[in-house]
PDB file of N, CA and C in Angstrom:
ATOM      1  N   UNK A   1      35.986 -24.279   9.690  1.00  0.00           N
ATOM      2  CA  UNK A   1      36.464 -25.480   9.043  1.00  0.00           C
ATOM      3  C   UNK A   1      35.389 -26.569   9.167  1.00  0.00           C
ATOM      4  N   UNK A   2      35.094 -27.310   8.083  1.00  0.00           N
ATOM      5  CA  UNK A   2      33.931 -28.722   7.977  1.00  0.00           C
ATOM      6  C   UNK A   2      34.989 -30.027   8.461  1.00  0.00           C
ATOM      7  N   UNK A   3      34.430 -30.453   9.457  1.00  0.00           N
ATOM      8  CA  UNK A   3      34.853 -31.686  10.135  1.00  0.00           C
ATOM      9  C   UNK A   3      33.462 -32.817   9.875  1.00  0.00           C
ATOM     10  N   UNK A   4      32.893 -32.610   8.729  1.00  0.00           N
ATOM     11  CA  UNK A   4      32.203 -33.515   8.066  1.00  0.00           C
ATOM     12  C   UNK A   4      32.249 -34.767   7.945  1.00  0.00           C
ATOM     13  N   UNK A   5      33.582 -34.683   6.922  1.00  0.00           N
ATOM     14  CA  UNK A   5      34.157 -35.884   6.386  1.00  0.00           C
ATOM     15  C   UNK A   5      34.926 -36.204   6.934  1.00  0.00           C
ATOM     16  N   UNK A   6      35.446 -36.247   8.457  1.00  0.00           N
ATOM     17  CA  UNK A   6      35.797 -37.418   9.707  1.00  0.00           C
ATOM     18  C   UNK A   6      34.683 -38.386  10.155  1.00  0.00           C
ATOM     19  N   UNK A   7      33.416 -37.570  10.257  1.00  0.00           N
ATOM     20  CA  UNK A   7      32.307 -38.278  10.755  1.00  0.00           C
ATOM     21  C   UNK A   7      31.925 -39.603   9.734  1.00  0.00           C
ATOM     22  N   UNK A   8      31.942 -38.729   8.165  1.00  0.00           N
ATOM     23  CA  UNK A   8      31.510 -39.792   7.172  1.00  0.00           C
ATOM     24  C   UNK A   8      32.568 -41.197   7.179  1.00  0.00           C
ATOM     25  N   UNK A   9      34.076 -40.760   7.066  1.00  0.00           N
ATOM     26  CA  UNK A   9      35.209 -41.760   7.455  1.00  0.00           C
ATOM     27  C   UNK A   9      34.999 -42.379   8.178  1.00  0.00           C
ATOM     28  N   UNK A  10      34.829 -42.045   9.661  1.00  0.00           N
ATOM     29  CA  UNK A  10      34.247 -43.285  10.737  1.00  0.00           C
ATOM     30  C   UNK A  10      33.254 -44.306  10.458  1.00  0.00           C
ATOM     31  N   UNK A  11      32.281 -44.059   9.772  1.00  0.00           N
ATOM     32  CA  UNK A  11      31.557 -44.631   9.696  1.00  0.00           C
ATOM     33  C   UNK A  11      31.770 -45.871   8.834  1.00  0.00           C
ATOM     34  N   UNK A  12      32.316 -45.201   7.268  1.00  0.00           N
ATOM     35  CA  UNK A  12      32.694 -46.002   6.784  1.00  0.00           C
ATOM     36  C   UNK A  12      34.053 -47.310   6.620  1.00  0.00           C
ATOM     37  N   UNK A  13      34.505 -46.334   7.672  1.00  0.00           N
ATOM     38  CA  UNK A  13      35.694 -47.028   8.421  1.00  0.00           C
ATOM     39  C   UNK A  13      35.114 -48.544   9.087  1.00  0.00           C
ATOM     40  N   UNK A  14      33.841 -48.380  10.130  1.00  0.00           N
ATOM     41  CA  UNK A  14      33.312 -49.286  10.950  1.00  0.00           C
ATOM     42  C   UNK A  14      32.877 -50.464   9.801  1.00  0.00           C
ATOM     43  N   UNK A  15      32.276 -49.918   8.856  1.00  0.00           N
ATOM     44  CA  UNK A  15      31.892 -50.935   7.951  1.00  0.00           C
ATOM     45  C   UNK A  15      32.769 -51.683   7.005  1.00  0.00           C
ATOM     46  N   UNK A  16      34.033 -51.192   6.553  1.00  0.00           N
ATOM     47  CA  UNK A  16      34.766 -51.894   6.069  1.00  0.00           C
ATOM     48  C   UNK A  16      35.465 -52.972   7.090  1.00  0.00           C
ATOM     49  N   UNK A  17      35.600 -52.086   8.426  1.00  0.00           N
ATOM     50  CA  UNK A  17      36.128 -53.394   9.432  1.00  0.00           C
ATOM     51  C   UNK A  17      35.050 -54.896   9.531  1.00  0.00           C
ATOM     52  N   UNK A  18      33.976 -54.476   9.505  1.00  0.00           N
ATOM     53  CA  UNK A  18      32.871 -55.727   9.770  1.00  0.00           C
ATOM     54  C   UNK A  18      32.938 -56.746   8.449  1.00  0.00           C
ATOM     55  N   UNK A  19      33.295 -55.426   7.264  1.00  0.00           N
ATOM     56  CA  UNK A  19      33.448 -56.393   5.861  1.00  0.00           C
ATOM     57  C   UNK A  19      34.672 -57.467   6.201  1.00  0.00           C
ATOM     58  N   UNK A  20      35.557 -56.788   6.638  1.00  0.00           N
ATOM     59  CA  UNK A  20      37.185 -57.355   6.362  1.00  0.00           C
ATOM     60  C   UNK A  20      36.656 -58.852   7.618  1.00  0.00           C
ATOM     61  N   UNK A  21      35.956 -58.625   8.667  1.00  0.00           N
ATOM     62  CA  UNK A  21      35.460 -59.672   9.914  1.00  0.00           C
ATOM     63  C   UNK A  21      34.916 -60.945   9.413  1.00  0.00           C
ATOM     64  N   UNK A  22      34.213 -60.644   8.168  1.00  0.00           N
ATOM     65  CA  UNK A  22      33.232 -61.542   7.807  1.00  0.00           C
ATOM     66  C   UNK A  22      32.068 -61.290   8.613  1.00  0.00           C
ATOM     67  N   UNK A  23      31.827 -60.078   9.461  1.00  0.00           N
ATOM     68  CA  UNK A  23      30.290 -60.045   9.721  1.00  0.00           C
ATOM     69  C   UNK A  23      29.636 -59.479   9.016  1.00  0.00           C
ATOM     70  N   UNK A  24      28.988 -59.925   8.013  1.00  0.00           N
ATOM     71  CA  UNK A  24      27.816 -59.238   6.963  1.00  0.00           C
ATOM     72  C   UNK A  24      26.896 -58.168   7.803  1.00  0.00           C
ATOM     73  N   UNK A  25      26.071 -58.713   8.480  1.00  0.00           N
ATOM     74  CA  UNK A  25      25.075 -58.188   9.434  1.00  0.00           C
ATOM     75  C   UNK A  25      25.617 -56.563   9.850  1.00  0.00           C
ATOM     76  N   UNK A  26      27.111 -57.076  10.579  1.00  0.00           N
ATOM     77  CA  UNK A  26      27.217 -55.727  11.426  1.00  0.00           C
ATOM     78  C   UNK A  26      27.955 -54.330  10.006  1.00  0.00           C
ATOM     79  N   UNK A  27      28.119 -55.243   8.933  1.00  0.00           N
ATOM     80  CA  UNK A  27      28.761 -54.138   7.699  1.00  0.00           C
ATOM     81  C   UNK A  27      27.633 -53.755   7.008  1.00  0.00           C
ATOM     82  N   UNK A  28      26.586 -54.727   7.485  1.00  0.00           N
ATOM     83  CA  UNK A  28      24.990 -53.776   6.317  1.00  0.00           C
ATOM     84  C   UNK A  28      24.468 -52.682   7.302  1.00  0.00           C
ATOM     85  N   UNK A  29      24.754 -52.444   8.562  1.00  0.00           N
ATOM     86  CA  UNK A  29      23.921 -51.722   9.452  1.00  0.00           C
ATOM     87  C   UNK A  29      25.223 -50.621   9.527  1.00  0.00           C
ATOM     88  N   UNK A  30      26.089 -50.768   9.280  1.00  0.00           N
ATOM     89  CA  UNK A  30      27.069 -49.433   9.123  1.00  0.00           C
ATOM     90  C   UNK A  30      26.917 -48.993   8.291  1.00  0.00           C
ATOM     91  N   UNK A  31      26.729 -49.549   6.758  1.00  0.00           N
ATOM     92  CA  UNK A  31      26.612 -48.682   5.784  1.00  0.00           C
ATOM     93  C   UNK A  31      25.010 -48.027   5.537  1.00  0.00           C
ATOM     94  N   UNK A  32      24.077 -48.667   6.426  1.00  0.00           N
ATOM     95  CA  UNK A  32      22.833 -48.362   6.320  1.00  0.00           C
ATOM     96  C   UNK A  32      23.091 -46.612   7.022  1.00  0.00           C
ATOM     97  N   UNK A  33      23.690 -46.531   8.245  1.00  0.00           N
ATOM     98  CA  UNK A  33      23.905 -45.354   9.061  1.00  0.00           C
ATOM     99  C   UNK A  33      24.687 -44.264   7.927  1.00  0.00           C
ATOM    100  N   UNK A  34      25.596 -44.956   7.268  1.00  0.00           N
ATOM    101  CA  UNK A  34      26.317 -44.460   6.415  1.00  0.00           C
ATOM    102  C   UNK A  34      25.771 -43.644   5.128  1.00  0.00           C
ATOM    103  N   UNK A  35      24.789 -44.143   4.813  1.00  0.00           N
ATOM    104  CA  UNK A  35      23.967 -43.826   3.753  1.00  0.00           C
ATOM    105  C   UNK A  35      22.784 -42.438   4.269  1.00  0.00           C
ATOM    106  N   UNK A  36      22.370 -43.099   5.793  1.00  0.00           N
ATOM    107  CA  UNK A  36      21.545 -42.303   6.197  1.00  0.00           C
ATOM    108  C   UNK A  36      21.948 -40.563   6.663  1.00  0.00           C
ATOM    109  N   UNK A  37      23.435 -40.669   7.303  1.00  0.00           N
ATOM    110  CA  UNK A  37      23.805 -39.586   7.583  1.00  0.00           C
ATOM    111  C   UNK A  37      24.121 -38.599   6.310  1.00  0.00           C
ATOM    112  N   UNK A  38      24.678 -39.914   5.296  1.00  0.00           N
ATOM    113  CA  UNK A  38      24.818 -38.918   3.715  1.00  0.00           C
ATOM    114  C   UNK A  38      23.396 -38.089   3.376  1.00  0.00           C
ATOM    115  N   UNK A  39      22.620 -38.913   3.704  1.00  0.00           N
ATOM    116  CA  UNK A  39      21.124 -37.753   2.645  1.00  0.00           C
ATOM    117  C   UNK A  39      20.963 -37.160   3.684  1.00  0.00           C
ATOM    118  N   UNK A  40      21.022 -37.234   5.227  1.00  0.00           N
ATOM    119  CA  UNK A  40      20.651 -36.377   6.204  1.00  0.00           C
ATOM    120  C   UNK A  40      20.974 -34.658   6.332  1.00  0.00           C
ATOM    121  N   UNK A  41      22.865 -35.382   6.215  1.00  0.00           N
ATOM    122  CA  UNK A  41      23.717 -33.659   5.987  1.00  0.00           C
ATOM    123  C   UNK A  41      24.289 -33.374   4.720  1.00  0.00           C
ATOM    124  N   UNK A  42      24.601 -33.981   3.800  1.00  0.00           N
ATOM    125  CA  UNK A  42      25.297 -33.725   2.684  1.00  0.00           C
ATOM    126  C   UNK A  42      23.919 -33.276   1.513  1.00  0.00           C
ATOM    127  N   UNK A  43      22.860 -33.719   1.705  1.00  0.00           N
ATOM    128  CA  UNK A  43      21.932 -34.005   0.863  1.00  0.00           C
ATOM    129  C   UNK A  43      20.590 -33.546   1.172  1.00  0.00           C
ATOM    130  N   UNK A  44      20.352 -32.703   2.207  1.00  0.00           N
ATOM    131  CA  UNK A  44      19.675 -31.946   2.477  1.00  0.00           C
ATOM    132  C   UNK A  44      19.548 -30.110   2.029  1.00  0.00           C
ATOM    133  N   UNK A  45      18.647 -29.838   2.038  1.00  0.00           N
ATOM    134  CA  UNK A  45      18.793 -28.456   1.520  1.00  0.00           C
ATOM    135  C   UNK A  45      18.942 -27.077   1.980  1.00  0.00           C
ATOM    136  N   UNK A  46      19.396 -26.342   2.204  1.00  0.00           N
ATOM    137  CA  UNK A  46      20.118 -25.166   3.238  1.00  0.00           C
ATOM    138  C   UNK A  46      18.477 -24.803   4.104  1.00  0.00           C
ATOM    139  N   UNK A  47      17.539 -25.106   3.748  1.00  0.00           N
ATOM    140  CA  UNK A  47      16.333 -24.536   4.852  1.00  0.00           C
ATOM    141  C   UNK A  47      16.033 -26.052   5.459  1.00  0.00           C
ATOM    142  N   UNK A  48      16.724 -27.354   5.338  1.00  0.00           N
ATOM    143  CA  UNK A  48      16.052 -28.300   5.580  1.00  0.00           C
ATOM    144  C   UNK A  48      17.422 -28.833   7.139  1.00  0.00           C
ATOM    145  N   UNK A  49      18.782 -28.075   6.579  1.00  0.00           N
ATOM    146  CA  UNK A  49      19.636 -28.515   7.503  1.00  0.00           C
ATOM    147  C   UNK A  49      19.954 -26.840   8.572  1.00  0.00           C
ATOM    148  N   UNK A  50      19.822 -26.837   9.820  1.00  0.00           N
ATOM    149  CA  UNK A  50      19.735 -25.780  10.490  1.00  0.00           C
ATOM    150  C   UNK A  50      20.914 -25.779  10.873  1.00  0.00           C
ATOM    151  N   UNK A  51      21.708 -26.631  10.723  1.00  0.00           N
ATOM    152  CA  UNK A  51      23.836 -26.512  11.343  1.00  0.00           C
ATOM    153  C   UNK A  51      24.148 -26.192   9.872  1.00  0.00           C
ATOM    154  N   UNK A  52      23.583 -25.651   9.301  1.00  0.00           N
ATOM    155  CA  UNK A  52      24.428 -25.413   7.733  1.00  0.00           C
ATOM    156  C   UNK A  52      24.756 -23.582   7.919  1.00  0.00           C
ATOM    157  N   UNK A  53      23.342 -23.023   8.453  1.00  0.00           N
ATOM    158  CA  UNK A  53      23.949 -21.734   8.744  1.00  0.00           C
ATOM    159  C   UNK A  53      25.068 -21.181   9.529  1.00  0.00           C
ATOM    160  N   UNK A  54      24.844 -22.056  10.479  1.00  0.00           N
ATOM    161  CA  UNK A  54      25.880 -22.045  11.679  1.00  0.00           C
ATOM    162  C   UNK A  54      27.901 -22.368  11.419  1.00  0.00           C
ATOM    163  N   UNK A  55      27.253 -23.309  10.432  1.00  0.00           N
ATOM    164  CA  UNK A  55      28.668 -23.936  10.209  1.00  0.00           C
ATOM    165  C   UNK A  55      29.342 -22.982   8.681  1.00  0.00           C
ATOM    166  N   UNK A  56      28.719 -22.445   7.898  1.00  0.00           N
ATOM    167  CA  UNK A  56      28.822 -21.696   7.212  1.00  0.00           C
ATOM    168  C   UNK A  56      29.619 -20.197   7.006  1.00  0.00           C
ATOM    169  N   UNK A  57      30.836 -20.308   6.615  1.00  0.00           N
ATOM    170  CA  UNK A  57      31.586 -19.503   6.635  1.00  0.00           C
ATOM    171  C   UNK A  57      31.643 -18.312   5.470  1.00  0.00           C
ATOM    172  N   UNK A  58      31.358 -17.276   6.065  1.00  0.00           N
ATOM    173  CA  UNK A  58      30.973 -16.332   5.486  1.00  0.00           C
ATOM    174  C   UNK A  58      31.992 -16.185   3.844  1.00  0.00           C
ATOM    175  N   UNK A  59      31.748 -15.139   2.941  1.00  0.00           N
ATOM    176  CA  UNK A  59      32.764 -15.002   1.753  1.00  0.00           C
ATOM    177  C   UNK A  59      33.241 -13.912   2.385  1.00  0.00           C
ATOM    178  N   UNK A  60      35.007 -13.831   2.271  1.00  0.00           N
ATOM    179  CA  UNK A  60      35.850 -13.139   2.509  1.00  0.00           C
ATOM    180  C   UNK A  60      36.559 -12.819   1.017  1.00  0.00           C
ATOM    181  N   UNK A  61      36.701 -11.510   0.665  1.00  0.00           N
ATOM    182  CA  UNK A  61      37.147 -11.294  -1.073  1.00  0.00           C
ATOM    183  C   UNK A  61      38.637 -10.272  -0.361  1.00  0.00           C
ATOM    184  N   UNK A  62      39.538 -10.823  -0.292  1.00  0.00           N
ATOM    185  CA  UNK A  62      41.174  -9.403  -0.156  1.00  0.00           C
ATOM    186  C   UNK A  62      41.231  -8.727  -1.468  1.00  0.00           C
ATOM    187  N   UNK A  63      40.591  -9.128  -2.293  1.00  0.00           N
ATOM    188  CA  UNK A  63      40.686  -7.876  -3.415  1.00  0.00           C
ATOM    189  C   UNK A  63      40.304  -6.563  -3.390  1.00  0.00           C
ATOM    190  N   UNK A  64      39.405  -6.453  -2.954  1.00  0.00           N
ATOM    191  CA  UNK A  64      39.119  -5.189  -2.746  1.00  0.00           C
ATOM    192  C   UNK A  64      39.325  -4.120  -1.845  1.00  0.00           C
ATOM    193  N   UNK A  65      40.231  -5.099  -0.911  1.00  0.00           N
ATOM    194  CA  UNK A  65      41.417  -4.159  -0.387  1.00  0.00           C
ATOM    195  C   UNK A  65      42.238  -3.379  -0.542  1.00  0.00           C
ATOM    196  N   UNK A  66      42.349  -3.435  -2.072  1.00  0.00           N
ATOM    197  CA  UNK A  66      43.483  -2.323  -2.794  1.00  0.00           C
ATOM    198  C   UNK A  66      43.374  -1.051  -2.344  1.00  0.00           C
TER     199      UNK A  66
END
């Protein structure tokens, strides 16, 4: 199972709280992290991210179980 998009939520979670604060500062440096972790794991390419094999769940087909 990808527990991805908890990590991405938090983050963007932190930054909407700083928005809703009125701290500009601390909502540009969340979404900066926010942005960064996006091209890091989402946006990287299967030889460029090494937890992609790992996390990668094989294809399972029950059809051909008949």
């Amino acid at each position: 199972m990808d527990f991805r998009h908890f990590e991405l939520s938090d983050l963007l979670s932190e930054a909407l709280i700083a928005v809703e604060a009125g701290d500009r500062v601390r909502a540009e440096t969340a979404l900066r992290r926010a942005l960064r972790w996006v091209e890091a794991d989402w946006l990287a390419t299967p030889s460029d991210a090494p937890a992609a094999a790992a996390t990668a769940a094989p294809a399972h087909d029950d059809d051909d179980e008949d």
